[in-house]
C-alpha atoms as a PDB file:
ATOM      1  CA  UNK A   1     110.039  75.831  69.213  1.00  0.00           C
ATOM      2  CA  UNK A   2     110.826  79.673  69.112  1.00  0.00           C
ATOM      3  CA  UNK A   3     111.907  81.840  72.672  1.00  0.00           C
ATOM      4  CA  UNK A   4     110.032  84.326  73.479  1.00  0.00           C
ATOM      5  CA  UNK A   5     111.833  87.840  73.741  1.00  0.00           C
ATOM      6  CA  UNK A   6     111.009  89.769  76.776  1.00  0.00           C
ATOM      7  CA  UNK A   7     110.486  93.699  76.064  1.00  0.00           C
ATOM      8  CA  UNK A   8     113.705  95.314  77.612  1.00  0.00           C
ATOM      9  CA  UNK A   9     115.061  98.959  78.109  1.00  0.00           C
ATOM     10  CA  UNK A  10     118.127 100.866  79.288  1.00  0.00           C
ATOM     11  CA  UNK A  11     118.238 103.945  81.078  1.00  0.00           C
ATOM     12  CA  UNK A  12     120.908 106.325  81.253  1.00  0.00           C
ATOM     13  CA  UNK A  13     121.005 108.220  84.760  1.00  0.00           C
ATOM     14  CA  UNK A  14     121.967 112.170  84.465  1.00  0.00           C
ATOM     15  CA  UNK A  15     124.370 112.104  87.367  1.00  0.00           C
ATOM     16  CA  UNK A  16     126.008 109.194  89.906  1.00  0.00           C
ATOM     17  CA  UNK A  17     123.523 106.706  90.302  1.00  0.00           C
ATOM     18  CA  UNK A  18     123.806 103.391  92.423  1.00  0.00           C
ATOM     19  CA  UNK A  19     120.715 100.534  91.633  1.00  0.00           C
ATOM     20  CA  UNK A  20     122.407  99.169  94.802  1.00  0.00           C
ATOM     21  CA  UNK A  21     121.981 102.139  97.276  1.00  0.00           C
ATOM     22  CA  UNK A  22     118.393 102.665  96.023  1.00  0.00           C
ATOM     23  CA  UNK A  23     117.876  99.140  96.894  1.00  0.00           C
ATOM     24  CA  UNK A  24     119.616  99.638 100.347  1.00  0.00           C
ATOM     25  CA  UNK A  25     117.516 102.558 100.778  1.00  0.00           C
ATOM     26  CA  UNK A  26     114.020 101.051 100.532  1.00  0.00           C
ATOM     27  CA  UNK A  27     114.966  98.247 102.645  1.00  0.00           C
ATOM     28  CA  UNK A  28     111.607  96.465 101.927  1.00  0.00           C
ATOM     29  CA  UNK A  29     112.462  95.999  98.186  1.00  0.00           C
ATOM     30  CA  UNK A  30     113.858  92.529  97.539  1.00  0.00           C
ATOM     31  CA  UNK A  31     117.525  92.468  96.164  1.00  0.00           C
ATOM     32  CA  UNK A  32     118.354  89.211  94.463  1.00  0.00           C
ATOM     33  CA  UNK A  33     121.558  87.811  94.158  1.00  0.00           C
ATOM     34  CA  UNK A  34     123.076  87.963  90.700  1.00  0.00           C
ATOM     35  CA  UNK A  35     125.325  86.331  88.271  1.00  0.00           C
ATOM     36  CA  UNK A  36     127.669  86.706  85.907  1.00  0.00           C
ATOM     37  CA  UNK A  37     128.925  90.777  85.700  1.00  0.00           C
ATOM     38  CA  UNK A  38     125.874  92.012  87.476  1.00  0.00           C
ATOM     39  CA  UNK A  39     127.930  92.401  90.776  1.00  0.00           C
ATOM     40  CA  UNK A  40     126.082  94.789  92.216  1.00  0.00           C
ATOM     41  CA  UNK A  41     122.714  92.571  92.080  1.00  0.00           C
ATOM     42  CA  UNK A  42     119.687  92.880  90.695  1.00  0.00           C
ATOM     43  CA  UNK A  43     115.912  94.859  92.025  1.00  0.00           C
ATOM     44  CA  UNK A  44     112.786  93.470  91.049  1.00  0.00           C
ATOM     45  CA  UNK A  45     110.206  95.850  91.429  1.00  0.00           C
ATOM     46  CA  UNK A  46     106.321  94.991  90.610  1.00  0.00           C
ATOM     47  CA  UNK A  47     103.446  97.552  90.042  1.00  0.00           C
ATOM     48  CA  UNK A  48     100.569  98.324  87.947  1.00  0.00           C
ATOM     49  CA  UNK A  49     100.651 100.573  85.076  1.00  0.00           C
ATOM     50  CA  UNK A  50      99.206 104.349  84.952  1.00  0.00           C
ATOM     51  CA  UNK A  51      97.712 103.020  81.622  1.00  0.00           C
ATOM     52  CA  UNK A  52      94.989  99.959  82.601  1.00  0.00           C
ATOM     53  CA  UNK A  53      96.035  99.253  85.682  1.00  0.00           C
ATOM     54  CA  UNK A  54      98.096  96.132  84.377  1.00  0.00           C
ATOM     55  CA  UNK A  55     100.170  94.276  86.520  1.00  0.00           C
ATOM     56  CA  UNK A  56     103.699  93.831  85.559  1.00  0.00           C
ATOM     57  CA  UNK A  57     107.052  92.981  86.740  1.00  0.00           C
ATOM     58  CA  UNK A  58     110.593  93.998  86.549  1.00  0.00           C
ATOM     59  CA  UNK A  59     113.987  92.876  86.674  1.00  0.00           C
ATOM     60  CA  UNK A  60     116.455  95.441  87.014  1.00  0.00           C
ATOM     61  CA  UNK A  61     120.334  95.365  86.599  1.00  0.00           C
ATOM     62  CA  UNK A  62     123.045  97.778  86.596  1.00  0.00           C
ATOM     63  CA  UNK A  63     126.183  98.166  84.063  1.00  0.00           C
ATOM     64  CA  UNK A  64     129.534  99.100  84.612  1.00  0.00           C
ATOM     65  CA  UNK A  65     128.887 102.285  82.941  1.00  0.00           C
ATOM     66  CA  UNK A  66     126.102 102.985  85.482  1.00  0.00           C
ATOM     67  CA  UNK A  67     123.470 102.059  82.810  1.00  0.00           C
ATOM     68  CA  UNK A  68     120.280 100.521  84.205  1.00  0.00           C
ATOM     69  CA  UNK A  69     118.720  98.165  82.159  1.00  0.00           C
ATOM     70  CA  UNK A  70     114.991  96.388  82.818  1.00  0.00           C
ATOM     71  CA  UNK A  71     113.911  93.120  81.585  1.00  0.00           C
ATOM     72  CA  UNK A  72     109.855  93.188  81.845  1.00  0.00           C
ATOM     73  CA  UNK A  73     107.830  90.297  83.010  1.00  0.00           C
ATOM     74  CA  UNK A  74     103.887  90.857  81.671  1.00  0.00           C
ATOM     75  CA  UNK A  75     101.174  92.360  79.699  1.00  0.00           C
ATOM     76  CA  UNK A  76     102.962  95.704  79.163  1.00  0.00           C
ATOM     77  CA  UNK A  77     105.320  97.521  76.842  1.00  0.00           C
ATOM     78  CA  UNK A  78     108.978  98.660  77.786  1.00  0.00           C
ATOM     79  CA  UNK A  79     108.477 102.176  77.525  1.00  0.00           C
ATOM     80  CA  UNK A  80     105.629 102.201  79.590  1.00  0.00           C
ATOM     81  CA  UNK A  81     107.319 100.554  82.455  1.00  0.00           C
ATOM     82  CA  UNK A  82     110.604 102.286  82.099  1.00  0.00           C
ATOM     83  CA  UNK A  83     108.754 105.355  82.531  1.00  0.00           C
ATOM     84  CA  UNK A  84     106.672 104.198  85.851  1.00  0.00           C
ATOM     85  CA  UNK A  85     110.642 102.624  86.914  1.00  0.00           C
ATOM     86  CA  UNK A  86     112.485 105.859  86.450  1.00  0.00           C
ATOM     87  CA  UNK A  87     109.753 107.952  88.461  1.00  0.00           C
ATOM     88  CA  UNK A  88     110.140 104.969  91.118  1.00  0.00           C
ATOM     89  CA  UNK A  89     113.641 105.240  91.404  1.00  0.00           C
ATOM     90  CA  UNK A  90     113.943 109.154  90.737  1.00  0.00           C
ATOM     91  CA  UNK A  91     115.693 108.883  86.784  1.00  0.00           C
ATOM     92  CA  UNK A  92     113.167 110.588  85.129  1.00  0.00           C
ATOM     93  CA  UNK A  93     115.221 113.702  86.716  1.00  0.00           C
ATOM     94  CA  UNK A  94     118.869 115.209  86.014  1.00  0.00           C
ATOM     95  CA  UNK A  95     120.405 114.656  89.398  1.00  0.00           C
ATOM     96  CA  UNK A  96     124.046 115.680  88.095  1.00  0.00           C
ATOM     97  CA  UNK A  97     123.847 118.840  90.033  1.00  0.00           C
ATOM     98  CA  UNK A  98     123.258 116.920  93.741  1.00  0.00           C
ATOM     99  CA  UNK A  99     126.705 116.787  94.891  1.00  0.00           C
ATOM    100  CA  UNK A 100     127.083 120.181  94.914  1.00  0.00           C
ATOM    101  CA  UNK A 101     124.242 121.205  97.030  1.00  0.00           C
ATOM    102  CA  UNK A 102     125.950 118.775  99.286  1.00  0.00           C
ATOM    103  CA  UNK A 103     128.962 120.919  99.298  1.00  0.00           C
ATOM    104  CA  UNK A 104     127.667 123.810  99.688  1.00  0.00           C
ATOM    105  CA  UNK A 105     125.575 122.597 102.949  1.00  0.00           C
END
């Protein structure tokens, strides 16, 4: 009997980033509880893909070193979805400079 692997990805955010707050801030996504050193939970998110329209799921965690890492559930590669999950969750841009505008405002 072999175990299937499920196509994973990690994603470095440019800047502070918090899988928790953006969980608290779309209150309608569903936060699961986590275990082991996943303290700060886990966000599954589903969607179809730009490419086909597949449907696909994904369960998102967040390292110590603020790395977020996906574990996809369906007919669709890992790049593919990490792409569609960083526009979701606003990676795909270099947010380093944010705290700074909020300074200056």
């Amino acid at each position: 009997m072999s175990i299937a692997v499920r196509p994973a990805f990690e994603i470095s955010p440019a800047g502070d980033y918090s899988l928790r707050a953006s969980a608290d801030f779309i209150g309608a996504w569903h936060e699961a509880p986590s275990e082991g050193e996943a303290a700060g939970g886990h966000l599954h998110l589903a969607f179809l893909t730009d490419a086909g329209w597949k449907p696909v799921g994904v369960c998102l965690t967040q390292s110590a070193d603020s790395h977020v890492h996906g574990e996809v559930y369906g007919d669709a590669t890992a790049p593919e979805v990490q792409a569609k999950v960083a526009r979701i969750l606003s990676l795909d841009v270099d947010g380093s400079g944010w705290p700074e505008v909020g300074l200056r405002d």
